[in-house]
Protein backbone atom coordinates (compact mmCIF):
# COMPACT_ATOMS: atom_id res chain seq x y z
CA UNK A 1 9.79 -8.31 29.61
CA UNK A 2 9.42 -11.93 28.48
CA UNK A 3 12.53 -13.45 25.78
CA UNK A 4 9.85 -15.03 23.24
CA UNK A 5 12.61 -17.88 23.12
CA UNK A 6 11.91 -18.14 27.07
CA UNK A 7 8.13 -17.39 27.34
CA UNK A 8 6.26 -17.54 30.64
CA UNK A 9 2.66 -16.49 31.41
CA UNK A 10 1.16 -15.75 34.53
CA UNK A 11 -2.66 -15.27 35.81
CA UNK A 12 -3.37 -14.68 39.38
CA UNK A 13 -6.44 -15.77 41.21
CA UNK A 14 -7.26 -13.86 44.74
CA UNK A 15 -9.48 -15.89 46.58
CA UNK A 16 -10.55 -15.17 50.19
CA UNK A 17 -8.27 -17.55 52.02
CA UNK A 18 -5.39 -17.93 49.56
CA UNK A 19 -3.99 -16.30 46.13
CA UNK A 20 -3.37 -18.77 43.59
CA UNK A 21 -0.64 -17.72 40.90
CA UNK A 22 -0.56 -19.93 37.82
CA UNK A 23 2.59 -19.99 35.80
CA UNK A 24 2.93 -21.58 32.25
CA UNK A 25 6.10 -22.15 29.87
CA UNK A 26 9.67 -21.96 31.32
CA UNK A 27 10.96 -20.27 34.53
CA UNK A 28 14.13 -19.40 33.91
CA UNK A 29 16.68 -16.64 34.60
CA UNK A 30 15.34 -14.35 31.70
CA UNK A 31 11.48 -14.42 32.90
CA UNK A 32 12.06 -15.30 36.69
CA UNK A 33 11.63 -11.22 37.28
CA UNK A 34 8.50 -11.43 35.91
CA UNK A 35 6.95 -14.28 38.42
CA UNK A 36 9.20 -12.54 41.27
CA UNK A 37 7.08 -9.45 40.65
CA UNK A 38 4.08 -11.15 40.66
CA UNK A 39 4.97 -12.87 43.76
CA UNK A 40 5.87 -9.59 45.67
CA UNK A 41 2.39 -8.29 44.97
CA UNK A 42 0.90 -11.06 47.01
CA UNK A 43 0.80 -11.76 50.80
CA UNK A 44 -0.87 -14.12 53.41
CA UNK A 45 -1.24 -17.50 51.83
CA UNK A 46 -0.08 -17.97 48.01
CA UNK A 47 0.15 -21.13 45.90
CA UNK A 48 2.49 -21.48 43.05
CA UNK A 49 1.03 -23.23 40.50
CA UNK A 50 3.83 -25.15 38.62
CA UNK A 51 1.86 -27.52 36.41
CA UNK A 52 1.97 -26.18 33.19
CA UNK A 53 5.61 -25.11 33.72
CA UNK A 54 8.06 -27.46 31.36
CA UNK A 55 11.11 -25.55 33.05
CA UNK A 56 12.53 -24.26 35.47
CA UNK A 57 16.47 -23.24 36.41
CA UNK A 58 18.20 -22.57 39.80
CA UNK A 59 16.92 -19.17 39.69
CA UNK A 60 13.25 -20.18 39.92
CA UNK A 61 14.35 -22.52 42.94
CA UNK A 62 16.22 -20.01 44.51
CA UNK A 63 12.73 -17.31 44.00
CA UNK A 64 10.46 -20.11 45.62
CA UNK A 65 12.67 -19.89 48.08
CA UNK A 66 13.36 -16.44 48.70
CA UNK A 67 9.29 -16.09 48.66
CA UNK A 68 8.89 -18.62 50.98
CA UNK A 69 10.53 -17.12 53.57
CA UNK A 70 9.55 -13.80 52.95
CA UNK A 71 5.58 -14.65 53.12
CA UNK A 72 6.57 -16.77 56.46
CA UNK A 73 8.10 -13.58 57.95
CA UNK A 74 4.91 -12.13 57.69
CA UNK A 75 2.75 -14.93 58.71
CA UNK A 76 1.91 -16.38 55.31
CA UNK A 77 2.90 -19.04 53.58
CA UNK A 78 3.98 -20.36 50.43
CA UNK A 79 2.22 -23.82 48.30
CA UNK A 80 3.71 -24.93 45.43
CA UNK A 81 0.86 -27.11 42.98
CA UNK A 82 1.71 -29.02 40.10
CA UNK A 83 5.61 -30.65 41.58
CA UNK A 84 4.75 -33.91 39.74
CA UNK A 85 5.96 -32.56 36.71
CA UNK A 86 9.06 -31.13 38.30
CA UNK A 87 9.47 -33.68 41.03
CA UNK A 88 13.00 -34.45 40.12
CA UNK A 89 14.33 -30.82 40.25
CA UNK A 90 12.72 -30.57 43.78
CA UNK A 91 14.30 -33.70 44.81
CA UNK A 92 17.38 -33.64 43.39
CA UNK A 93 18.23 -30.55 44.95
CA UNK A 94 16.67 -31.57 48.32
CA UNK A 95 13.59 -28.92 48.58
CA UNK A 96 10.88 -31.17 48.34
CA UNK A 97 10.80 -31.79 51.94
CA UNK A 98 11.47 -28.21 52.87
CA UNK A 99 9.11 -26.73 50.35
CA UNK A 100 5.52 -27.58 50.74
CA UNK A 101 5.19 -28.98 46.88
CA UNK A 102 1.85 -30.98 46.26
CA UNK A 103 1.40 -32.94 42.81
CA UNK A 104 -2.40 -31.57 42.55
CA UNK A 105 -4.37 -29.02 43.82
CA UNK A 106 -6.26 -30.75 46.48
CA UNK A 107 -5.45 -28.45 48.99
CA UNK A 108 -6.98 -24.87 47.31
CA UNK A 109 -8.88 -22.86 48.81
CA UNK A 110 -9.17 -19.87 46.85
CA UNK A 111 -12.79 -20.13 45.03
């Protein structure tokens, strides 16, 4: 259940080659079980849209990547769209070179 102080919203898109989830508002360790269960239901290949996320904590680092390596254990994988507007989080802890983070979409393939 979503704080109202904290709110996040989250649509998912299943396409044929790739799930898209979009998340919107703040990720943070109050709504993080909400995008973690969202996540779960998901395998194969899964994007992360991030760009309408204004926040995010260490929790919703350490989900991405928890997911990560749970959708490579089964052969999938894990995009995250929309890291321009979190590019210093990513960087500052390191993870934009070990998480695939993309500032746009360009890459989708779930129509």
């Amino acid at each position: 259940m979503a704080n109202d102080r904290w709110p996040l919203h989250i649509d998912s898109r299943v396409g044929p080659h790739e799930t898209v989830v979009v998340a919107s508002g703040e990720v943070s360790r109050t709504t993080s079980v909400r995008l973690n269960e969202e996540l779960r239901r998901h395998a194969g290949r899964v994007a992360i849209d991030l760009k309408a996320v204004d926040y995010m904590n260490v929790t919703g680092i350490s989900l991405l990547l928890k997911e990560k390596r749970r959708l490579e254990q089964s052969g999938g994988s894990l995009r995250i769209i929309g890291g321009n507007k979190l590019r210093s989080l990513f960087e500052m802890t390191g993870l934009r070179g070990v998480l695939d983070v993309q500032d746009s979409d360009s890459g989708s393939v779930a129509e």
